[in-house]
N, C-alpha and C. Protein backbone atom coordinates (compact mmCIF):
# COMPACT_ATOMS: atom_id res chain seq x y z
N UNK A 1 107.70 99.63 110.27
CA UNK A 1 107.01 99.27 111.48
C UNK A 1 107.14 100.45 112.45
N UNK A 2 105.95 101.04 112.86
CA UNK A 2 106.10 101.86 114.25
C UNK A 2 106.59 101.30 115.46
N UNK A 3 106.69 102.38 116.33
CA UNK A 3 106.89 101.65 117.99
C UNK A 3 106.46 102.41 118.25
N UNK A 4 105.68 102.37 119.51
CA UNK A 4 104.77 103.05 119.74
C UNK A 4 105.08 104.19 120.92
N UNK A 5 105.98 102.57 121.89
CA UNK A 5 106.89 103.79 123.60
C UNK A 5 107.59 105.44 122.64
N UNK A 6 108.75 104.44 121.80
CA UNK A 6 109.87 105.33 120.95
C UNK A 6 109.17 106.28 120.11
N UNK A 7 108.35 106.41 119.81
CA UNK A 7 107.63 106.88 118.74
C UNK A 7 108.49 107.30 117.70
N UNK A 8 108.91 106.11 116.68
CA UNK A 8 109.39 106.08 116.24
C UNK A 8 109.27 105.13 114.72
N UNK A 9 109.58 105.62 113.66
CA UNK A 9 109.55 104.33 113.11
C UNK A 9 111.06 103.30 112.18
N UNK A 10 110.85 101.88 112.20
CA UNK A 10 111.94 101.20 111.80
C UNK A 10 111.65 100.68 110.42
N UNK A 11 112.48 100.52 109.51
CA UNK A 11 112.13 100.08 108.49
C UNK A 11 112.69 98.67 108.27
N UNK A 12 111.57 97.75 108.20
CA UNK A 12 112.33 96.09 108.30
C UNK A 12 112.84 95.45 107.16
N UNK A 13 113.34 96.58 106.00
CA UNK A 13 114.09 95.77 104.95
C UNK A 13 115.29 96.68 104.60
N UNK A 14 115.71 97.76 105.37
CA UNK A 14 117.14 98.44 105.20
C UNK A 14 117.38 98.41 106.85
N UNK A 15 119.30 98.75 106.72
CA UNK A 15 119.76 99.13 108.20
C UNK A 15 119.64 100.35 108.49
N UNK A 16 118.88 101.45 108.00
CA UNK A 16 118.93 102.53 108.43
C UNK A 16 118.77 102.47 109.75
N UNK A 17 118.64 103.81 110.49
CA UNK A 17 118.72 104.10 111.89
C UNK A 17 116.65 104.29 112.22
N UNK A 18 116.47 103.67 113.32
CA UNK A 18 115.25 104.52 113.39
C UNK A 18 114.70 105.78 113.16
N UNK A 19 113.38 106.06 112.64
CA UNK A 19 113.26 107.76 111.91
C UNK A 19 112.43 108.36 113.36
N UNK A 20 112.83 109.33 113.99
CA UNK A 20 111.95 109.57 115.47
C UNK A 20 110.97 110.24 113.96
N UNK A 21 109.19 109.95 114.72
CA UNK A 21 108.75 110.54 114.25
C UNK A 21 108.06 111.86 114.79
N UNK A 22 107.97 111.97 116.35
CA UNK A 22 108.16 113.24 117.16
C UNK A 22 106.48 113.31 117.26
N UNK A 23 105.82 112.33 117.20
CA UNK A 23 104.34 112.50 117.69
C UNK A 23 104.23 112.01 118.82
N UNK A 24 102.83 112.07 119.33
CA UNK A 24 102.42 110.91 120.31
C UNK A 24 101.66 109.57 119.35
N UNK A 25 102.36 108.39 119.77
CA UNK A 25 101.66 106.98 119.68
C UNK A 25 101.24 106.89 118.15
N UNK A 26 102.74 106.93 117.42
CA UNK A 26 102.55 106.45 116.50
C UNK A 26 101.66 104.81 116.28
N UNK A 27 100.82 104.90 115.10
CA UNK A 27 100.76 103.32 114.82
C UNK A 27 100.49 102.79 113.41
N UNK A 28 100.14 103.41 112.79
CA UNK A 28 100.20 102.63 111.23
C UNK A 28 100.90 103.42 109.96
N UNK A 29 101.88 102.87 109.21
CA UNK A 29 102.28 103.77 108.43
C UNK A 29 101.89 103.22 106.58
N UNK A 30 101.90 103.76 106.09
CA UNK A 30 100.83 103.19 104.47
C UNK A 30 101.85 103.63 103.45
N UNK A 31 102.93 103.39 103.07
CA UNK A 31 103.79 103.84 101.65
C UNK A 31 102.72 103.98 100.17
N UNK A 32 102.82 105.36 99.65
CA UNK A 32 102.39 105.45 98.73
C UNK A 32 102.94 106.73 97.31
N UNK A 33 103.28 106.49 96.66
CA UNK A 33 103.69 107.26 95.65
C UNK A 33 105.00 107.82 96.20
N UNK A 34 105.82 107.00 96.64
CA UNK A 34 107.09 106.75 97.00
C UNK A 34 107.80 108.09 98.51
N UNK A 35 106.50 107.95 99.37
CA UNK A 35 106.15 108.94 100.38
C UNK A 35 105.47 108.03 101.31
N UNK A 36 106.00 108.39 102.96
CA UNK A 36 105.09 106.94 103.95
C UNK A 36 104.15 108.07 104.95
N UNK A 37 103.08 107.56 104.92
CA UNK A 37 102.38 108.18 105.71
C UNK A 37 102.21 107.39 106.87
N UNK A 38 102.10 108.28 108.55
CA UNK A 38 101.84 107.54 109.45
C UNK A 38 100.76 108.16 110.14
N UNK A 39 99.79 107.55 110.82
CA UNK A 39 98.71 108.00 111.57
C UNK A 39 99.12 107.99 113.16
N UNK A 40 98.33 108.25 113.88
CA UNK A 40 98.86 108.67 115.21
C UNK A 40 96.86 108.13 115.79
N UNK A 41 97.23 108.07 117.05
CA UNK A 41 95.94 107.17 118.08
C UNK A 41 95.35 108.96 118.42
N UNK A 42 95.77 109.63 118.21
CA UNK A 42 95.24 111.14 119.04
C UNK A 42 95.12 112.41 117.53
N UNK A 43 94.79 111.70 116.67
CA UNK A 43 94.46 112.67 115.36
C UNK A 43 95.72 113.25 114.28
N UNK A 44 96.74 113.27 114.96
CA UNK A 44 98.02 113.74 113.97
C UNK A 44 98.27 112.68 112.91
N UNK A 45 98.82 113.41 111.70
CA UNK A 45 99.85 112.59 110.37
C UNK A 45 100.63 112.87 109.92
N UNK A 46 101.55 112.32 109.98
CA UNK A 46 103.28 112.63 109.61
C UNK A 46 103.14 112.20 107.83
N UNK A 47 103.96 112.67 107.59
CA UNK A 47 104.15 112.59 106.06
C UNK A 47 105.73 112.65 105.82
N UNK A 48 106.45 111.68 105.49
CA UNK A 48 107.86 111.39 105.38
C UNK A 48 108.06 110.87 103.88
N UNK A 49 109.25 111.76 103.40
CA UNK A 49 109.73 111.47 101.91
C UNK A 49 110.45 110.27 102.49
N UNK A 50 109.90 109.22 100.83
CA UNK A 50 110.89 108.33 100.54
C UNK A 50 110.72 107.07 101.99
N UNK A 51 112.17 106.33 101.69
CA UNK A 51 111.67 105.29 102.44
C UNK A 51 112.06 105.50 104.12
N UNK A 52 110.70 105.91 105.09
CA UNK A 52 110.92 106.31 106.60
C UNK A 52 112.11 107.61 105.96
N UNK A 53 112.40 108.38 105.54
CA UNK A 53 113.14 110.00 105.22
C UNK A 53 112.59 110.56 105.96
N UNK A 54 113.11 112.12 105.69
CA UNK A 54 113.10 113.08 105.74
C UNK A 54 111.29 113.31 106.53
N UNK A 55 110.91 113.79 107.36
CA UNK A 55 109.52 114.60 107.76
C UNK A 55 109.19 115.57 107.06
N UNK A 56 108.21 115.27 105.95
CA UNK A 56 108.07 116.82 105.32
C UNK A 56 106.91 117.63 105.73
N UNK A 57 105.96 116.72 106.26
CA UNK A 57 104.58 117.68 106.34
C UNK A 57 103.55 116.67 107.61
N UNK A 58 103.00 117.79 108.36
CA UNK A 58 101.91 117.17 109.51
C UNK A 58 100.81 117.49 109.16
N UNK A 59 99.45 116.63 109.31
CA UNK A 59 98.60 116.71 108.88
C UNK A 59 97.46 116.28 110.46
N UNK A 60 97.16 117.53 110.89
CA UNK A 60 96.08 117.77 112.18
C UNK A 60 94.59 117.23 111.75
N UNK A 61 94.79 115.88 111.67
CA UNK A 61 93.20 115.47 111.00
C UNK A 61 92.17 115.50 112.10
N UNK A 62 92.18 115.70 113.36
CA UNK A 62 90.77 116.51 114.15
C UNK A 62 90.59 117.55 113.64
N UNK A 63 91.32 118.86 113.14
CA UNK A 63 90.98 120.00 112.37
C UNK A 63 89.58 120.17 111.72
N UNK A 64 90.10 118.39 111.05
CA UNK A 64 89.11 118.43 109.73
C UNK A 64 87.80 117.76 109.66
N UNK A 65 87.55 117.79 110.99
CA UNK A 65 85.74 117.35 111.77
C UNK A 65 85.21 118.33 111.44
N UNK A 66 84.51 118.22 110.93
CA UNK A 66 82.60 118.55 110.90
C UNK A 66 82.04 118.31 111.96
N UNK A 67 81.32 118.21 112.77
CA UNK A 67 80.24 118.02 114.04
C UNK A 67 80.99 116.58 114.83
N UNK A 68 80.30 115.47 114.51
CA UNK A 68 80.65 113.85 114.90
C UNK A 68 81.20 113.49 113.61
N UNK A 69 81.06 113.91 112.30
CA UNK A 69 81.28 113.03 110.71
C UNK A 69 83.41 113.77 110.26
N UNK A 70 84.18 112.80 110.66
CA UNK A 70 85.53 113.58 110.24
C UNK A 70 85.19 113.49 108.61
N UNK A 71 86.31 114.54 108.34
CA UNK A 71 86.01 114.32 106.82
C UNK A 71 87.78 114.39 106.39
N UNK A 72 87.94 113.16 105.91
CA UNK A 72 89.24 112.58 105.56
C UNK A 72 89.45 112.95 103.79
């Protein structure tokens, strides 16, 4: 689960500690191929190993506009 003030995220099935994720306004995060991705309200994506881990990689998806058509 994000928070959005903290920008931060919690994971609601271990006690780990919250993971800061150091954006603005985090809000949705998608686990996939054992890596969580989170999106952000202002174009950024965090990319965190494992479960809420480690920050490995940001992903500037306004970059990746074309005119009005983003291309994801």
């Amino acid at each position: 689960m994000t928070r959005f003030h903290p920008k931060d995220a919690v994971c609601l099935t271990s006690t780990r500690n919250p993971r800061k994720l150091g954006v603005e306004r985090p809000q949705d995060g998608v686990v996939h191929g054992g890596r969580v991705y989170f999106t952000t309200v202002n174009g950024p994506a965090v990319l965190c190993a494992g479960e809420i881990g480690e920050r490995v990689q940001d992903v500037d998806l306004n970059r990746s506009r074309t005119g009005s058509n983003p291309t994801v």
